[in-house]
PDB file of N, CA and C in Angstrom:
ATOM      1  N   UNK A   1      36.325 -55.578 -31.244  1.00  0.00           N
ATOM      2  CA  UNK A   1      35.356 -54.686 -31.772  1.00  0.00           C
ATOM      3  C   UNK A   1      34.019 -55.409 -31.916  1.00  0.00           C
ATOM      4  N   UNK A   2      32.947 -54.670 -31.293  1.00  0.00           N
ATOM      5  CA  UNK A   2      31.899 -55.172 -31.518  1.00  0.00           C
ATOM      6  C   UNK A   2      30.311 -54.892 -32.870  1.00  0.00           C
ATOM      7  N   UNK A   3      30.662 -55.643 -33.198  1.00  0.00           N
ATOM      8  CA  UNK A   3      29.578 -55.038 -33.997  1.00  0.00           C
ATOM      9  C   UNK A   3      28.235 -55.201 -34.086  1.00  0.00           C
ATOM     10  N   UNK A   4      27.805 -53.939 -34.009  1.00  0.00           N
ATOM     11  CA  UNK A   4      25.723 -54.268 -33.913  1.00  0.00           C
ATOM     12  C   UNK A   4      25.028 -54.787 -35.130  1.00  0.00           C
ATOM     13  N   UNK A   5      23.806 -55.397 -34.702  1.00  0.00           N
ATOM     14  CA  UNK A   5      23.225 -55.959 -35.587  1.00  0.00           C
ATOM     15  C   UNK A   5      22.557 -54.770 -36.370  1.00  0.00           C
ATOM     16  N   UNK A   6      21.934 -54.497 -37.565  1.00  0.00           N
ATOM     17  CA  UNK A   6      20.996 -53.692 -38.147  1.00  0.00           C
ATOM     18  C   UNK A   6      19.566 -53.824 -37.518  1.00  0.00           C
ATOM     19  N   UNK A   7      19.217 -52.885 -36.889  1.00  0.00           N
ATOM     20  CA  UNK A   7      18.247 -53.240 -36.869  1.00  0.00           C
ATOM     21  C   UNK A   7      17.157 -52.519 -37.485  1.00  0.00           C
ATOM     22  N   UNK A   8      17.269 -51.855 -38.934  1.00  0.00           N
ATOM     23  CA  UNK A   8      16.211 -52.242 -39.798  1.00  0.00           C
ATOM     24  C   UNK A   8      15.793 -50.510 -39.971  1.00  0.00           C
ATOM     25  N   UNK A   9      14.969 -50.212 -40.924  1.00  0.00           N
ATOM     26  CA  UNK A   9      14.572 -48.836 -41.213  1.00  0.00           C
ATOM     27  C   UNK A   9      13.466 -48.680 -40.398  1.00  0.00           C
ATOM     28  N   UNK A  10      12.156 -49.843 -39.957  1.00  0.00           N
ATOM     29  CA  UNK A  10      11.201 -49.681 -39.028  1.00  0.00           C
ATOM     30  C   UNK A  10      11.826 -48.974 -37.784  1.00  0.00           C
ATOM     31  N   UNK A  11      12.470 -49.468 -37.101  1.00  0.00           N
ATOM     32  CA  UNK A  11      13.018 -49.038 -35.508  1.00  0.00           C
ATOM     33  C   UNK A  11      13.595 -47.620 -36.045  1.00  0.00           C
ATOM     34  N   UNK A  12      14.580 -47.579 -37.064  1.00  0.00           N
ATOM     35  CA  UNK A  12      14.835 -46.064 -37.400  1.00  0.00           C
ATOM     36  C   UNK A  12      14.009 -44.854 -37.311  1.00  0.00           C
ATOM     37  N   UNK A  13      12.754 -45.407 -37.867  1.00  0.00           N
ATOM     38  CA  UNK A  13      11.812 -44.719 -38.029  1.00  0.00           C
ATOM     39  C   UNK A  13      11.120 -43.998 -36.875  1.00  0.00           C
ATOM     40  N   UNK A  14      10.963 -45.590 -35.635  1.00  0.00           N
ATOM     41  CA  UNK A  14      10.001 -45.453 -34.876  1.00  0.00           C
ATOM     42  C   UNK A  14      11.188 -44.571 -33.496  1.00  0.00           C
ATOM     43  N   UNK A  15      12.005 -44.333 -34.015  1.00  0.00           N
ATOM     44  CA  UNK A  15      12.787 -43.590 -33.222  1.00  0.00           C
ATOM     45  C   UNK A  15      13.115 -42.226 -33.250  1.00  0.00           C
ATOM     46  N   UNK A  16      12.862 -41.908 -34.372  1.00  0.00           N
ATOM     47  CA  UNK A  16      12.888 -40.326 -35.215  1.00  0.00           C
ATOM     48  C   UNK A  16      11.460 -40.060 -34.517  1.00  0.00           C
ATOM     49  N   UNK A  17      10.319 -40.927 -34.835  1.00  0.00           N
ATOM     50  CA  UNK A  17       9.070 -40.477 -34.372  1.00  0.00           C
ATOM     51  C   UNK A  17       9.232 -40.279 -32.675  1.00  0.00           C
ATOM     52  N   UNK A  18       9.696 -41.183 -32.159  1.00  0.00           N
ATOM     53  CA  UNK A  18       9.830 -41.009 -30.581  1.00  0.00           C
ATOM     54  C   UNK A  18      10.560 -39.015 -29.877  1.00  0.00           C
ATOM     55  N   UNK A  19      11.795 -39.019 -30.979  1.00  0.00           N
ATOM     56  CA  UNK A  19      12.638 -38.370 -30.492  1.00  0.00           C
ATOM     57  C   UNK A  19      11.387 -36.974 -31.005  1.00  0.00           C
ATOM     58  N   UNK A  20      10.886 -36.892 -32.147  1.00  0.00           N
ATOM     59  CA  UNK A  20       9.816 -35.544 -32.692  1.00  0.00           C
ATOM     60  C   UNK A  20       9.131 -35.279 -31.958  1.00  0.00           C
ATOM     61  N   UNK A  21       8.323 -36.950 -30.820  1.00  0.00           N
ATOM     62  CA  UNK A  21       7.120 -36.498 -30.368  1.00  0.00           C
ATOM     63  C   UNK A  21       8.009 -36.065 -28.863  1.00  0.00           C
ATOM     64  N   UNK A  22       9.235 -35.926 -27.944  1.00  0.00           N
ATOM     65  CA  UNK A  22       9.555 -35.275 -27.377  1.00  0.00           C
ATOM     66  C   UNK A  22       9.857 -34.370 -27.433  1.00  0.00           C
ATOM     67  N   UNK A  23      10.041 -33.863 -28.769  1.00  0.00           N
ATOM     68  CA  UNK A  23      10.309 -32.615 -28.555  1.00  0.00           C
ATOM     69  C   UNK A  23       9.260 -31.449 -28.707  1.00  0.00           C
ATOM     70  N   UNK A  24       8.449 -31.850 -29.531  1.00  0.00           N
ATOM     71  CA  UNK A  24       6.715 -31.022 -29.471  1.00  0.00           C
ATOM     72  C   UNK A  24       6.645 -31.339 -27.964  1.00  0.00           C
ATOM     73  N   UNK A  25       6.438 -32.324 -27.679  1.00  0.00           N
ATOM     74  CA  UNK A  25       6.132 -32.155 -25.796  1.00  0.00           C
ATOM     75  C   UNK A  25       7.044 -31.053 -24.613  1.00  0.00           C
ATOM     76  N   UNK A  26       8.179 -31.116 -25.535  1.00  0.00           N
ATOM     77  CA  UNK A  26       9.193 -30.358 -24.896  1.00  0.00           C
ATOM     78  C   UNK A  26       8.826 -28.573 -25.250  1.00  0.00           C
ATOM     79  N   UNK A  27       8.230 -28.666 -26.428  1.00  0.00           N
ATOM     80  CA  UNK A  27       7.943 -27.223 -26.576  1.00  0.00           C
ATOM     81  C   UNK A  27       7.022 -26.876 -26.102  1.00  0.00           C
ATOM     82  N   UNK A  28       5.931 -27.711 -25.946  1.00  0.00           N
ATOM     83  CA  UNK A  28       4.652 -27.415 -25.030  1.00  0.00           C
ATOM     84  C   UNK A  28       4.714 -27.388 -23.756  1.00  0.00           C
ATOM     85  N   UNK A  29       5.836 -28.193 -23.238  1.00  0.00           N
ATOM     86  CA  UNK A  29       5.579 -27.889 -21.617  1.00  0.00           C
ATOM     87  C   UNK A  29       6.200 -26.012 -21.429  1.00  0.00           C
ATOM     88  N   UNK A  30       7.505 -26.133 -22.158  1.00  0.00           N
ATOM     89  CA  UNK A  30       7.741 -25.017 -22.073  1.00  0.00           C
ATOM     90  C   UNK A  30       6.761 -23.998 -22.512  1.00  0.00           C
ATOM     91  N   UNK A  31       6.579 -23.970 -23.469  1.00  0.00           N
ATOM     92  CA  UNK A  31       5.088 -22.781 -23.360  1.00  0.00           C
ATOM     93  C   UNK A  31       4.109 -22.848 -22.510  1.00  0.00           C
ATOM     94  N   UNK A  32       3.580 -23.602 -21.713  1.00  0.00           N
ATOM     95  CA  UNK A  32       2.517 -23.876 -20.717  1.00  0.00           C
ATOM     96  C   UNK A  32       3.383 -23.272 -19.908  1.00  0.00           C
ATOM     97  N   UNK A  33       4.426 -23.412 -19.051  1.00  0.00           N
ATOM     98  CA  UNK A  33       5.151 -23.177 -17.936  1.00  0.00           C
ATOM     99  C   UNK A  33       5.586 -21.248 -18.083  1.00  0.00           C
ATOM    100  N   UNK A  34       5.849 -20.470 -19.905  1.00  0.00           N
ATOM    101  CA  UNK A  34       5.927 -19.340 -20.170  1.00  0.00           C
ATOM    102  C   UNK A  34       4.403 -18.603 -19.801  1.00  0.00           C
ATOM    103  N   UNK A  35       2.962 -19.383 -20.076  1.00  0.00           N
ATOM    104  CA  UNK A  35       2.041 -18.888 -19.759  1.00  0.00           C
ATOM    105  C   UNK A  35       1.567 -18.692 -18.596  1.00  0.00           C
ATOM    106  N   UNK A  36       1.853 -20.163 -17.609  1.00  0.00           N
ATOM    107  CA  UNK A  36       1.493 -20.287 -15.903  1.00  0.00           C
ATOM    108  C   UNK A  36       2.522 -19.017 -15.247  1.00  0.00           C
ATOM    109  N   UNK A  37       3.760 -18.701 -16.076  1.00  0.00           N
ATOM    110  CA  UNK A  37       4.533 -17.667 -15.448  1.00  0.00           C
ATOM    111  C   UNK A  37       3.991 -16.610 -15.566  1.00  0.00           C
ATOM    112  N   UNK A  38       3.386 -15.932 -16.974  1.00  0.00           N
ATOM    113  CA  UNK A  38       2.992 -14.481 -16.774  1.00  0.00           C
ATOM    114  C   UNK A  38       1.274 -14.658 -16.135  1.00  0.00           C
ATOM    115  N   UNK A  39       0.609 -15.723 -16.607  1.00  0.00           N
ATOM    116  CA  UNK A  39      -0.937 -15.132 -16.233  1.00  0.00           C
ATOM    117  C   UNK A  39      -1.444 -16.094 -15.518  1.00  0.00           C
ATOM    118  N   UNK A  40      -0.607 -16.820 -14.699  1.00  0.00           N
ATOM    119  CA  UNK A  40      -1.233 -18.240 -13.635  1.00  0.00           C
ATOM    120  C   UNK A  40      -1.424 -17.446 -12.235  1.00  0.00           C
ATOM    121  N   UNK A  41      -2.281 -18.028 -11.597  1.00  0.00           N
ATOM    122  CA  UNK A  41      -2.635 -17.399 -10.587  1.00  0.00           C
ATOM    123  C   UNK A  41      -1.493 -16.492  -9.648  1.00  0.00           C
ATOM    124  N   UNK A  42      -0.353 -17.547  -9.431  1.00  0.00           N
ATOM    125  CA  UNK A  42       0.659 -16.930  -8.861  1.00  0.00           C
ATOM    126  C   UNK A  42       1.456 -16.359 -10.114  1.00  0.00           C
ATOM    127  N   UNK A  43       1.248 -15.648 -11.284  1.00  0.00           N
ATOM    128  CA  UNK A  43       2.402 -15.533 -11.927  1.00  0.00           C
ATOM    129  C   UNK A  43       2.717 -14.253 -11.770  1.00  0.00           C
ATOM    130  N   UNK A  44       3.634 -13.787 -13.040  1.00  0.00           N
ATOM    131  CA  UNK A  44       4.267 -12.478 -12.601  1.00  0.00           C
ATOM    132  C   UNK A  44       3.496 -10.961 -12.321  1.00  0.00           C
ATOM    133  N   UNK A  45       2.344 -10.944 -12.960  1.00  0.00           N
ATOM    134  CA  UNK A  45       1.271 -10.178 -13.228  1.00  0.00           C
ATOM    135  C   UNK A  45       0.742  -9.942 -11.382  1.00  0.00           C
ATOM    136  N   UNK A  46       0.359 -11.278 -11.198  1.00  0.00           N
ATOM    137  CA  UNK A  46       0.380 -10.979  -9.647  1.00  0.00           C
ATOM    138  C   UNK A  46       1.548 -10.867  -8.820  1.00  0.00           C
ATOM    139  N   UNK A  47       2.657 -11.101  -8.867  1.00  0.00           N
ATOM    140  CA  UNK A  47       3.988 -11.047  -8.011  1.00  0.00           C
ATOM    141  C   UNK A  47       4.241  -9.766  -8.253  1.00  0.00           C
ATOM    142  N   UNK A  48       3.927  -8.373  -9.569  1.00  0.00           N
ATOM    143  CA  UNK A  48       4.271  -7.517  -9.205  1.00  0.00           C
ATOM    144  C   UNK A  48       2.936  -6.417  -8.568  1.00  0.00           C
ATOM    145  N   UNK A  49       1.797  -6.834  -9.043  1.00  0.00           N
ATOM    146  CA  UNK A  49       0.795  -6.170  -7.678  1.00  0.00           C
ATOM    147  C   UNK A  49       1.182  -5.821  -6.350  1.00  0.00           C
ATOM    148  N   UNK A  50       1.614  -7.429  -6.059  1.00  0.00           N
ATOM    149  CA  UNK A  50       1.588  -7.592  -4.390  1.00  0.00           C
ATOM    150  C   UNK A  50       2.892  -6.749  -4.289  1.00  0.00           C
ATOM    151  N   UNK A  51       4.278  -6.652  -4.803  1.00  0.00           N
ATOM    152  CA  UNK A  51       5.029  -5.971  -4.544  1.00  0.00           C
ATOM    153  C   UNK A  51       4.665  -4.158  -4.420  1.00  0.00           C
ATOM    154  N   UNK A  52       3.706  -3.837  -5.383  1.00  0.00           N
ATOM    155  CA  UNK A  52       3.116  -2.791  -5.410  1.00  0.00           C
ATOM    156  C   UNK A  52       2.571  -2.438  -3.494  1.00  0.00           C
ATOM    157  N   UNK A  53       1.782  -3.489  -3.904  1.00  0.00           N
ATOM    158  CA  UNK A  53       0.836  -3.673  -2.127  1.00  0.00           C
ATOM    159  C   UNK A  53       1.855  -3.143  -1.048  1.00  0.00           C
ATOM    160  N   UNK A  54       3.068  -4.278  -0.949  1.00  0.00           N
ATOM    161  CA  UNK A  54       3.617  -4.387  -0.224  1.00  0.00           C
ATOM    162  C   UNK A  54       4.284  -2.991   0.347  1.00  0.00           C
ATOM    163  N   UNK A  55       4.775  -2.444  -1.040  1.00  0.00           N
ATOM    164  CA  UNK A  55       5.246  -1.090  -0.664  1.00  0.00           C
ATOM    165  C   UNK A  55       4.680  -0.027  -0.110  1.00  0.00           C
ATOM    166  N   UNK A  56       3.299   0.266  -0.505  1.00  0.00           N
ATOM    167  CA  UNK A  56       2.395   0.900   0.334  1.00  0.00           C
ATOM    168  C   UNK A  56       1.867   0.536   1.448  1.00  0.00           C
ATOM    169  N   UNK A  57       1.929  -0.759   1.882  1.00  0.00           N
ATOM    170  CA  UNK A  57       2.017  -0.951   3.413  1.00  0.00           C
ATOM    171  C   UNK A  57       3.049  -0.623   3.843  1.00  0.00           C
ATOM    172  N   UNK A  58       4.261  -0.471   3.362  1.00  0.00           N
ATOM    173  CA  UNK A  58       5.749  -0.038   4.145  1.00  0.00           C
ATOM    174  C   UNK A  58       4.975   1.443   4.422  1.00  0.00           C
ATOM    175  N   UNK A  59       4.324   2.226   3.184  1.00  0.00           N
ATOM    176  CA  UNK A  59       4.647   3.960   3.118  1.00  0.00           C
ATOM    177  C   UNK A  59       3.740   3.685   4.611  1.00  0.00           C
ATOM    178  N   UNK A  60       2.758   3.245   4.684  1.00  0.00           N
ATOM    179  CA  UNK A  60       1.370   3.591   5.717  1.00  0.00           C
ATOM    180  C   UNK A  60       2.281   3.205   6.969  1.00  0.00           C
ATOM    181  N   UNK A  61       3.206   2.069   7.455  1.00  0.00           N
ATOM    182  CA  UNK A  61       3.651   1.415   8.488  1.00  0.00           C
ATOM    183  C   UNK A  61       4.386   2.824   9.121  1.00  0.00           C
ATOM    184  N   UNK A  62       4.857   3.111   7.805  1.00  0.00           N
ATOM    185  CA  UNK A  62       6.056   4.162   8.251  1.00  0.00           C
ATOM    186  C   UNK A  62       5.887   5.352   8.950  1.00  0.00           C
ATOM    187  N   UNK A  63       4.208   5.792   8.183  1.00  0.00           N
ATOM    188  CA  UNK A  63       3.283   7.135   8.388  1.00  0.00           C
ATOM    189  C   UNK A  63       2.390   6.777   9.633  1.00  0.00           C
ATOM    190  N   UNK A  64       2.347   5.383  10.107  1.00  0.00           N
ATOM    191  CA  UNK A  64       1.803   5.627  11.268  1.00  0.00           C
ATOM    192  C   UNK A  64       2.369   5.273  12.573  1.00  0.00           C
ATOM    193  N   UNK A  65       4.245   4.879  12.324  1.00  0.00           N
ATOM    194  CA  UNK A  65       4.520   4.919  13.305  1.00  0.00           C
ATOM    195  C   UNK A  65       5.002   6.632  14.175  1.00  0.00           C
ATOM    196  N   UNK A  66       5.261   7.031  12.709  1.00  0.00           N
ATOM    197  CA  UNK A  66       5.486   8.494  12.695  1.00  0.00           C
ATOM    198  C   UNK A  66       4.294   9.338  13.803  1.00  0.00           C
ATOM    199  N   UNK A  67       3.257   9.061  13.552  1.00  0.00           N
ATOM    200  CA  UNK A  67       2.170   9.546  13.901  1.00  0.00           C
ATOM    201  C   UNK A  67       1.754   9.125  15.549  1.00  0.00           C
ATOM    202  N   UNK A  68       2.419   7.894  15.594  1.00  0.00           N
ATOM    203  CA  UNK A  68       2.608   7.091  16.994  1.00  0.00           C
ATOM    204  C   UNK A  68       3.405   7.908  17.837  1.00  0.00           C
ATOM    205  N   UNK A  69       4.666   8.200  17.183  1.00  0.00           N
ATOM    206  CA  UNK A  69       6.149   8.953  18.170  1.00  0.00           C
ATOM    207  C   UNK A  69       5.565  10.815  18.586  1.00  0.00           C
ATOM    208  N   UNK A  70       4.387  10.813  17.325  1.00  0.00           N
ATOM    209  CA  UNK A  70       3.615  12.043  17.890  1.00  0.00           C
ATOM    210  C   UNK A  70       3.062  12.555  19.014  1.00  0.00           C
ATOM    211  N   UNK A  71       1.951  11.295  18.916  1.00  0.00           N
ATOM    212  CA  UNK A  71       0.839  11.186  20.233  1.00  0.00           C
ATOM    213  C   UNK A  71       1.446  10.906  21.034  1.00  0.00           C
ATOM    214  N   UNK A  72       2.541  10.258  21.274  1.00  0.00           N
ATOM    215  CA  UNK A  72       3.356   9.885  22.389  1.00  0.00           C
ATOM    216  C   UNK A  72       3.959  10.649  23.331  1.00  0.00           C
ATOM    217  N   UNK A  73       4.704  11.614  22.448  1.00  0.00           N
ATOM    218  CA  UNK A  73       5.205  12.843  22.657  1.00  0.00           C
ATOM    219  C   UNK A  73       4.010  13.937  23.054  1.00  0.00           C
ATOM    220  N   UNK A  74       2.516  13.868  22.246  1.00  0.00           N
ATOM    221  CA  UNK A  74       1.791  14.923  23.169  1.00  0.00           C
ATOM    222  C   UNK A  74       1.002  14.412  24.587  1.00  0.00           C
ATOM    223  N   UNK A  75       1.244  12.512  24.239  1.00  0.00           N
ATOM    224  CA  UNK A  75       0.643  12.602  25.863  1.00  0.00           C
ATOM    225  C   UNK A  75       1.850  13.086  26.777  1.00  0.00           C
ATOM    226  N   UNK A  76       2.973  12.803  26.640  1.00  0.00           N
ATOM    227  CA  UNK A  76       3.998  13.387  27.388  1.00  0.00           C
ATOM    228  C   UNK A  76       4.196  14.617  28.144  1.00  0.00           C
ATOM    229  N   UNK A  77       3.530  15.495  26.730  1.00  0.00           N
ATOM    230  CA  UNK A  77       3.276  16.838  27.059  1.00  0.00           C
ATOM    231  C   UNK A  77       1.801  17.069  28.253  1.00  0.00           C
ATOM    232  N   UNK A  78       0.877  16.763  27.786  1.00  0.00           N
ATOM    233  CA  UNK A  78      -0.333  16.950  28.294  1.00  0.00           C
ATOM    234  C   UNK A  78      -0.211  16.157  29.899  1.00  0.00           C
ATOM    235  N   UNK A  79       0.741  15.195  30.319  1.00  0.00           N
ATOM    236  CA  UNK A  79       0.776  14.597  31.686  1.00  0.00           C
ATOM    237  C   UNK A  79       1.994  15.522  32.158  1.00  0.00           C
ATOM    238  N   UNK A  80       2.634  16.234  31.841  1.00  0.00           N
ATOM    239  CA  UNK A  80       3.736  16.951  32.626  1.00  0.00           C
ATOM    240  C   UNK A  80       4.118  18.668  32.627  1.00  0.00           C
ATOM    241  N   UNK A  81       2.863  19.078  30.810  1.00  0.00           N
ATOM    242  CA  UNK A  81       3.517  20.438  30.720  1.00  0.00           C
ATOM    243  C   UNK A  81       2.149  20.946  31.166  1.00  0.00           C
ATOM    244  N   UNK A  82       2.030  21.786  32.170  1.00  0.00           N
ATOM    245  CA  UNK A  82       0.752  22.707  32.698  1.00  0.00           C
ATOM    246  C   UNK A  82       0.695  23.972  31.122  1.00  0.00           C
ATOM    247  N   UNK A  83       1.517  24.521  30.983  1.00  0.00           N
ATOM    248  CA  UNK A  83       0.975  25.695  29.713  1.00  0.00           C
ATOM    249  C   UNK A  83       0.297  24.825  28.440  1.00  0.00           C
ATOM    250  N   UNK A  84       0.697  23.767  28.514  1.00  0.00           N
ATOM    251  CA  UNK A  84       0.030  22.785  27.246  1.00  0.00           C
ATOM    252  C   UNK A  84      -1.597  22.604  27.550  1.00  0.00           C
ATOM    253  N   UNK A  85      -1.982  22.117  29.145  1.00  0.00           N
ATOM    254  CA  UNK A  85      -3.009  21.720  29.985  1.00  0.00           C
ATOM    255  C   UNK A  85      -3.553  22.992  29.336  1.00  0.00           C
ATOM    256  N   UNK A  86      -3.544  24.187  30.129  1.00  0.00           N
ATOM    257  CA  UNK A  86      -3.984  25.455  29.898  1.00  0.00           C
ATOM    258  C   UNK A  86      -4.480  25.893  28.676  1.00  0.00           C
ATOM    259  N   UNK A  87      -3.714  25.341  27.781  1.00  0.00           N
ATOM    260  CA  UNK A  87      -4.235  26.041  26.487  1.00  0.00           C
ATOM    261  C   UNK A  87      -5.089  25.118  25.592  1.00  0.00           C
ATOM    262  N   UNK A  88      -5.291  24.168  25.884  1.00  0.00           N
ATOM    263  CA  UNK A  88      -6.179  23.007  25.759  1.00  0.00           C
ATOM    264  C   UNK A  88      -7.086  23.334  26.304  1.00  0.00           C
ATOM    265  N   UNK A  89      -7.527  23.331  27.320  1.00  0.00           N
ATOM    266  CA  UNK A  89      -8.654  23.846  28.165  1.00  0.00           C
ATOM    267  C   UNK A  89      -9.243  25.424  27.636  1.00  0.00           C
ATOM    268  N   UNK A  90      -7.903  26.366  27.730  1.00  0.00           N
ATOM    269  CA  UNK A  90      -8.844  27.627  26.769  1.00  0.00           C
ATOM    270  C   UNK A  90      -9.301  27.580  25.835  1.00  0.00           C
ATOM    271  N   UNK A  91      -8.802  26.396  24.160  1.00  0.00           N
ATOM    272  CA  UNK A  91      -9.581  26.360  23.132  1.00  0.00           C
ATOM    273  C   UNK A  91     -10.504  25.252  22.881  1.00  0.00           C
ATOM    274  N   UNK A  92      -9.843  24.299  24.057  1.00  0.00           N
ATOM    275  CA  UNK A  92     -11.724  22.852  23.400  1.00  0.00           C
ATOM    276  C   UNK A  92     -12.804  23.533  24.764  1.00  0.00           C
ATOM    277  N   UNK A  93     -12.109  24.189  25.401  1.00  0.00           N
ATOM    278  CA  UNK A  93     -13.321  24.313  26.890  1.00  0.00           C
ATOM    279  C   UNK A  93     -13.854  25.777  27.458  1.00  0.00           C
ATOM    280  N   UNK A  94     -13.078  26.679  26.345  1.00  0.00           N
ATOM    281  CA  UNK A  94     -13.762  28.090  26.521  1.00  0.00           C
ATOM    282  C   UNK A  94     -13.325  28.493  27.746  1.00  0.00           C
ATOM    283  N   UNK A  95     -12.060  27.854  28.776  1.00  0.00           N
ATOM    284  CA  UNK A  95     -11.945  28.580  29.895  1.00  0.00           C
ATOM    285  C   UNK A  95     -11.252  29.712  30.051  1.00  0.00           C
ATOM    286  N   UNK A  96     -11.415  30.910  30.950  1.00  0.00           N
ATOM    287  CA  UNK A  96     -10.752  31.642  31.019  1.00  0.00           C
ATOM    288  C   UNK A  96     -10.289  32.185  32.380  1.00  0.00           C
ATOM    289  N   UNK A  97      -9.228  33.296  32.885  1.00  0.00           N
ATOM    290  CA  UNK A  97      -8.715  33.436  33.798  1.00  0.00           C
ATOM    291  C   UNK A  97      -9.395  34.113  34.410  1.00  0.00           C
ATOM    292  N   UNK A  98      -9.060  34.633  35.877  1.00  0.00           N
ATOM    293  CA  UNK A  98      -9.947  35.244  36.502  1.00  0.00           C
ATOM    294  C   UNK A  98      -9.600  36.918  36.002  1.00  0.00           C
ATOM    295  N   UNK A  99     -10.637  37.818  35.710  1.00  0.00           N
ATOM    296  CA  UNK A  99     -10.114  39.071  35.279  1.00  0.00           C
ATOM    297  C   UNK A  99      -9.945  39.157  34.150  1.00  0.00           C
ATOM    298  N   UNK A 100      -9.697  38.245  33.349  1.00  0.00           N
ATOM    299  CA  UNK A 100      -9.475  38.023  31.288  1.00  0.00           C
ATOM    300  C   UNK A 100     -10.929  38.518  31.341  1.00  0.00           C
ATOM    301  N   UNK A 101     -11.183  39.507  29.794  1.00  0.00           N
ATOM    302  CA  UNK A 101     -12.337  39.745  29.595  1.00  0.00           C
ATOM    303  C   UNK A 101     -12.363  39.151  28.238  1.00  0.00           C
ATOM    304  N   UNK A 102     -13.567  38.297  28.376  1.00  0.00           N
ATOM    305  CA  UNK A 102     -13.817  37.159  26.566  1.00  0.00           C
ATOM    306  C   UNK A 102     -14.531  38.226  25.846  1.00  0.00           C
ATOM    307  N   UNK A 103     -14.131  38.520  24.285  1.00  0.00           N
ATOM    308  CA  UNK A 103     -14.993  38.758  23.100  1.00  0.00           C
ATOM    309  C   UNK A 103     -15.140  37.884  22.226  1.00  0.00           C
ATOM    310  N   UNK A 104     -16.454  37.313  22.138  1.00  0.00           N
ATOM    311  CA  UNK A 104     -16.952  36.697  21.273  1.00  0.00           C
ATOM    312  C   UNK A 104     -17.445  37.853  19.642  1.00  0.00           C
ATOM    313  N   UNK A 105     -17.443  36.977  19.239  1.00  0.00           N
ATOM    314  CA  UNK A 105     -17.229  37.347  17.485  1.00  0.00           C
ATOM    315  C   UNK A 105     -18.505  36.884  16.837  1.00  0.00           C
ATOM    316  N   UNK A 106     -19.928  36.983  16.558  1.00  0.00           N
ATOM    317  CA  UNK A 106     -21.089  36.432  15.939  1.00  0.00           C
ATOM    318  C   UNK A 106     -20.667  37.114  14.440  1.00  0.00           C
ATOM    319  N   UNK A 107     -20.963  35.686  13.439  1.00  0.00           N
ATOM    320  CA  UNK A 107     -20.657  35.828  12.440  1.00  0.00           C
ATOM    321  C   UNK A 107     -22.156  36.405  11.816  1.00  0.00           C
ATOM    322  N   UNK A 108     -21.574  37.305  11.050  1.00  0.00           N
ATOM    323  CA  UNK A 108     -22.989  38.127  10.087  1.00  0.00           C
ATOM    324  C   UNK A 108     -23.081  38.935  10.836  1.00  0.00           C
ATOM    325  N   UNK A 109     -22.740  39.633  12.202  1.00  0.00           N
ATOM    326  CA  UNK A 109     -23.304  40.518  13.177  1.00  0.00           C
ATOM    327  C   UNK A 109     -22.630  41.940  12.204  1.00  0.00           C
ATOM    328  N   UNK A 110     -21.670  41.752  11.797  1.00  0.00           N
ATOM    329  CA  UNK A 110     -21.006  43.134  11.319  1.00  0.00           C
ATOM    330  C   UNK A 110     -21.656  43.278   9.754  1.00  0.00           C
ATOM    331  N   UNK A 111     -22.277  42.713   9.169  1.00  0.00           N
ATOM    332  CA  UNK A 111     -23.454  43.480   7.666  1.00  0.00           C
ATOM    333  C   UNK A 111     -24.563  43.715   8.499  1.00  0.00           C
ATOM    334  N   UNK A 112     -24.987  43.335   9.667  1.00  0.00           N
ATOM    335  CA  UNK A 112     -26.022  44.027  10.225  1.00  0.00           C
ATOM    336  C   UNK A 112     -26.162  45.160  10.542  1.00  0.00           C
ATOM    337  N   UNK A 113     -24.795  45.757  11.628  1.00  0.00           N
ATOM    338  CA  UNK A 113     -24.441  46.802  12.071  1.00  0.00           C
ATOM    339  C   UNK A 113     -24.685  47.901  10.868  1.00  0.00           C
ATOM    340  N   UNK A 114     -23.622  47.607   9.377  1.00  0.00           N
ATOM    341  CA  UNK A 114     -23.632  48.378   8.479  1.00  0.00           C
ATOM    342  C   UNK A 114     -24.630  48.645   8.023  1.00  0.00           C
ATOM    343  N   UNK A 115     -25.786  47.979   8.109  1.00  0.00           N
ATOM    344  CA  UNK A 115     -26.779  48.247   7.500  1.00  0.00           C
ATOM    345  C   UNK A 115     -27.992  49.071   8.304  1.00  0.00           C
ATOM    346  N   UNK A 116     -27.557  48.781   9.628  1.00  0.00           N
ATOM    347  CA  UNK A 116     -29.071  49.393  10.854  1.00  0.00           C
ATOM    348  C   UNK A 116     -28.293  50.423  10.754  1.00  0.00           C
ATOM    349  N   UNK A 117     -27.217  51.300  10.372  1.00  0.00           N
ATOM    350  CA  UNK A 117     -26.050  52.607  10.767  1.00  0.00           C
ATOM    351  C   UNK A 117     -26.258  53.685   9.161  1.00  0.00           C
ATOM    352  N   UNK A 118     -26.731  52.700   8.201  1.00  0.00           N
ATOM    353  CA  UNK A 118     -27.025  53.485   7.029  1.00  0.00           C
ATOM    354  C   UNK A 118     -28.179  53.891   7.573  1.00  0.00           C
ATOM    355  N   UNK A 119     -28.806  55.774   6.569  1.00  0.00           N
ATOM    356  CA  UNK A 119     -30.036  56.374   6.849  1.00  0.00           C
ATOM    357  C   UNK A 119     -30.771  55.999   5.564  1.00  0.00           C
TER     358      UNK A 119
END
């Protein structure tokens, strides 16, 4: 059996003080590391933004591939279906068939009428 020497109430002391001042250090890192988590540049405050972000780039990715399988489908149409051609051409290009008779429609023309028809 071995037995230790005393070594004294000083070293006791200066060891209680050692072990106190780790552990205030120990509580401070941990609170620094609770603060860098919620409001540090990368902390949680921003990790759930970007998740925010992120998801609305999914909705838009989603809405414009949607919008892709569209146009795709009407160039499809417009290179192979002639009644598609046709009716494109009658409403952006005013064309019409031979023998079709066009009525045009002037807006305001009909309170005029009513009014040159009153005596």
């Amino acid at each position: 059996m071995v037995i230790k020497k005393n070594r004294g109430r000083e070293w006791l002391e200066w060891q209680r003080r050692l072990f106190t001042i780790a552990q205030v250090g120990g509580v401070i890192g941990v609170l620094w590391l609770g603060v860098a988590l919620f409001y540090g540049e990368m902390g949680l405050s921003r990790y759930l933004s970007m998740r925010d972000y992120a998801k609305g780039l999914e909705q838009e990715l989603s809405a414009l591939r949607h919008e892709n399988v569209t146009l795709q489908h009407d160039i499809l149409r417009l290179q192979h279906d002639p009644t598609k051609i046709e009716q494109l051409a009658r409403e952006q290009l005013g064309y019409v068939r031979k023998g079709e008779t066009v009525y045009q429609f002037i807006p305001g023309s009909e309170k005029q009428q009513e009014s040159s028809s009153k005596p």
